[in-house]
Protein backbone atom coordinates (compact mmCIF):
# COMPACT_ATOMS: atom_id res chain seq x y z
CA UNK A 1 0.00 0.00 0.00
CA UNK A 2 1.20 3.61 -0.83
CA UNK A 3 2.28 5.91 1.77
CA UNK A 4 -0.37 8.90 2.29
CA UNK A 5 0.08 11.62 0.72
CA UNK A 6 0.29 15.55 1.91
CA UNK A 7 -1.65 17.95 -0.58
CA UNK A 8 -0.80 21.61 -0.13
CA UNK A 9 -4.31 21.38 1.30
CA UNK A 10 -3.42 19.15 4.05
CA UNK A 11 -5.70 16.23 2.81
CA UNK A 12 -4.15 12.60 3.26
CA UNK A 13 -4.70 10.61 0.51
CA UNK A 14 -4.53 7.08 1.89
CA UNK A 15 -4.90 4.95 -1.65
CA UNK A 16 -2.82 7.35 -3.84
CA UNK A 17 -6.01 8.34 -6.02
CA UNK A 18 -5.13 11.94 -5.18
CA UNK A 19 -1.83 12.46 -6.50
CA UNK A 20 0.38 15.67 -5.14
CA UNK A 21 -0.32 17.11 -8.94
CA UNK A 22 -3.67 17.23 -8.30
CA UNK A 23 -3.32 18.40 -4.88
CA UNK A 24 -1.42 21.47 -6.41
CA UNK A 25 -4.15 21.95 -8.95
CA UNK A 26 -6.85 21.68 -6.43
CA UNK A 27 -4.75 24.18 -4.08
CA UNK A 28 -3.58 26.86 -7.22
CA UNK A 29 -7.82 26.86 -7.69
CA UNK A 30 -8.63 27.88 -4.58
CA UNK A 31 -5.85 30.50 -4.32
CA UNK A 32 -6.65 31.93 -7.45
CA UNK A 33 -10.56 32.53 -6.00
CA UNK A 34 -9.85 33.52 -3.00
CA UNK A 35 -10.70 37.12 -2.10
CA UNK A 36 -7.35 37.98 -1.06
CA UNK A 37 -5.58 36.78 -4.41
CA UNK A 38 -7.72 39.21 -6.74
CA UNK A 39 -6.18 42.09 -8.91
CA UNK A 40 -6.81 45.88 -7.67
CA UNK A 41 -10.08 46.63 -9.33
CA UNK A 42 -8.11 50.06 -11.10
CA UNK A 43 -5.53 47.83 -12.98
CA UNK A 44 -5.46 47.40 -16.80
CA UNK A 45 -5.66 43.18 -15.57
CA UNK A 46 -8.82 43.75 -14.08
CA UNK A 47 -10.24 45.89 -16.87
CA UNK A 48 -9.17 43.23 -19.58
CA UNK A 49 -10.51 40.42 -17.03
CA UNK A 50 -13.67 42.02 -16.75
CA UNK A 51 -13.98 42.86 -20.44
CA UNK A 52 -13.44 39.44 -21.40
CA UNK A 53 -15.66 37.66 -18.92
CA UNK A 54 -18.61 40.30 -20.68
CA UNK A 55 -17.44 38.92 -24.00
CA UNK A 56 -17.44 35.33 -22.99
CA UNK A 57 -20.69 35.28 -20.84
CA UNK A 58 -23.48 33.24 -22.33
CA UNK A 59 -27.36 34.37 -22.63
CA UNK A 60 -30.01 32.30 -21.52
CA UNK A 61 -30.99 29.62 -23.54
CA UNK A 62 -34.63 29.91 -25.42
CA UNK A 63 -36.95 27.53 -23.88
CA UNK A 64 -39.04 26.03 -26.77
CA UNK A 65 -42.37 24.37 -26.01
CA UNK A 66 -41.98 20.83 -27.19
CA UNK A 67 -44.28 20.56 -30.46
CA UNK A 68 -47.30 17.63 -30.46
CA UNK A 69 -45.62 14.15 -31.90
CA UNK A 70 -48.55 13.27 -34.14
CA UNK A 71 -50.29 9.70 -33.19
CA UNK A 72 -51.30 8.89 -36.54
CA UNK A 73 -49.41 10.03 -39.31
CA UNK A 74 -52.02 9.19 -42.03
CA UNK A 75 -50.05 5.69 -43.30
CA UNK A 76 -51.49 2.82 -42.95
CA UNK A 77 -48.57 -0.04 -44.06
CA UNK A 78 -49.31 -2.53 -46.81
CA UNK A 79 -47.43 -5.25 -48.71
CA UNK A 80 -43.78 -5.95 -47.74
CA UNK A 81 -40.59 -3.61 -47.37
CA UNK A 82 -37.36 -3.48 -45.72
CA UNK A 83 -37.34 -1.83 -42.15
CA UNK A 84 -34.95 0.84 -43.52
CA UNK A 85 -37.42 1.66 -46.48
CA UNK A 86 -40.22 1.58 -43.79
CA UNK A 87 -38.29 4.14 -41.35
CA UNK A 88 -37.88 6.38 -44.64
CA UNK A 89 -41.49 6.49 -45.52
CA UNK A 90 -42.21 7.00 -41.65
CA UNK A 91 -39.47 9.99 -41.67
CA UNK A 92 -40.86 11.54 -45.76
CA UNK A 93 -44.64 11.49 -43.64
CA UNK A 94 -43.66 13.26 -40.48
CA UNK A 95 -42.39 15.47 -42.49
CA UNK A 96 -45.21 16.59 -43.88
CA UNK A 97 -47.62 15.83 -41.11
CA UNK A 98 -45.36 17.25 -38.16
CA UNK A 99 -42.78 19.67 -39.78
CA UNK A 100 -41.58 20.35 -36.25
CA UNK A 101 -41.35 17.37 -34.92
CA UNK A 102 -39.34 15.99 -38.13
CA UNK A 103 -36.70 18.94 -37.56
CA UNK A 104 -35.69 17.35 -34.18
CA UNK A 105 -35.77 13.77 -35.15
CA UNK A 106 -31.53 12.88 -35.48
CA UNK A 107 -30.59 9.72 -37.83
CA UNK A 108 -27.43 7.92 -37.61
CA UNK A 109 -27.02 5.72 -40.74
CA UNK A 110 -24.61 4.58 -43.33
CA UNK A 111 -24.93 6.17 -46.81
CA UNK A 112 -27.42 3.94 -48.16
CA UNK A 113 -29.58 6.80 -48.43
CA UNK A 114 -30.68 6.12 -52.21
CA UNK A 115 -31.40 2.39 -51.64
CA UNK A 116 -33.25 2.71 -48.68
CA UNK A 117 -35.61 5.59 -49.69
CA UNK A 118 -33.98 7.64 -46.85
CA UNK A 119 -32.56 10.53 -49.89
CA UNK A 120 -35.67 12.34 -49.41
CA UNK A 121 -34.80 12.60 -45.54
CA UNK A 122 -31.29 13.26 -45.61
């Protein structure tokens, strides 16, 4: 078994998970936040800091109401096809039943798009 280890923290880490690397990481983060460790407010650092957090900062995201998922489409199957053919009928008909809906529906396929009737979808 490892001997513990000391972070600059003063943690033991008994089964070496926390390595003294880490430690320092975890340490240098906490020094940088802490109130003491902050550049004076009338420095050019702060001023770019500042600047660059407004630049960087996010807006909300939009909240969308999720649109009705139709329960019929209008199809009712006949005869024989492959499921891949089926799926790109299914996909061609929300389309036009639930133009919505069909703009948040993701694929992942090969490109077999032409022999499976899925080149109208893709």
């Amino acid at each position: 078994m490892s001997s513990p280890v000391t972070t600059p923290l003063g943690a033991q880490d008994d089964f070496g998970v926390l390595r003294e690397v880490e430690g320092r990481v975890l340490w240098l983060s906490s020094a940088i936040t802490h109130h003491a460790n902050r550049v004076p407010e009338d420095s050019a650092v702060h001023e770019l800091c500042r600047q660059t957090a407004r630049r960087l900062r996010r807006s909300e995201p939009v909240r969308h109401v999720p649109a009705a998922v139709p329960v019929d489409i209008g199809r009712t199957p006949t005869g024989t096809a492959t499921t891949q053919a089926a799926l790109g009928r299914v996909l061609m008909d929300l389309t036009r039943a639930a133009p919505e809906v069909a703009a948040r529906v993701v694929t992942v396929s090969p490109d077999v798009s032409s022999s499976t009737n899925l080149g109208g979808w893709v």
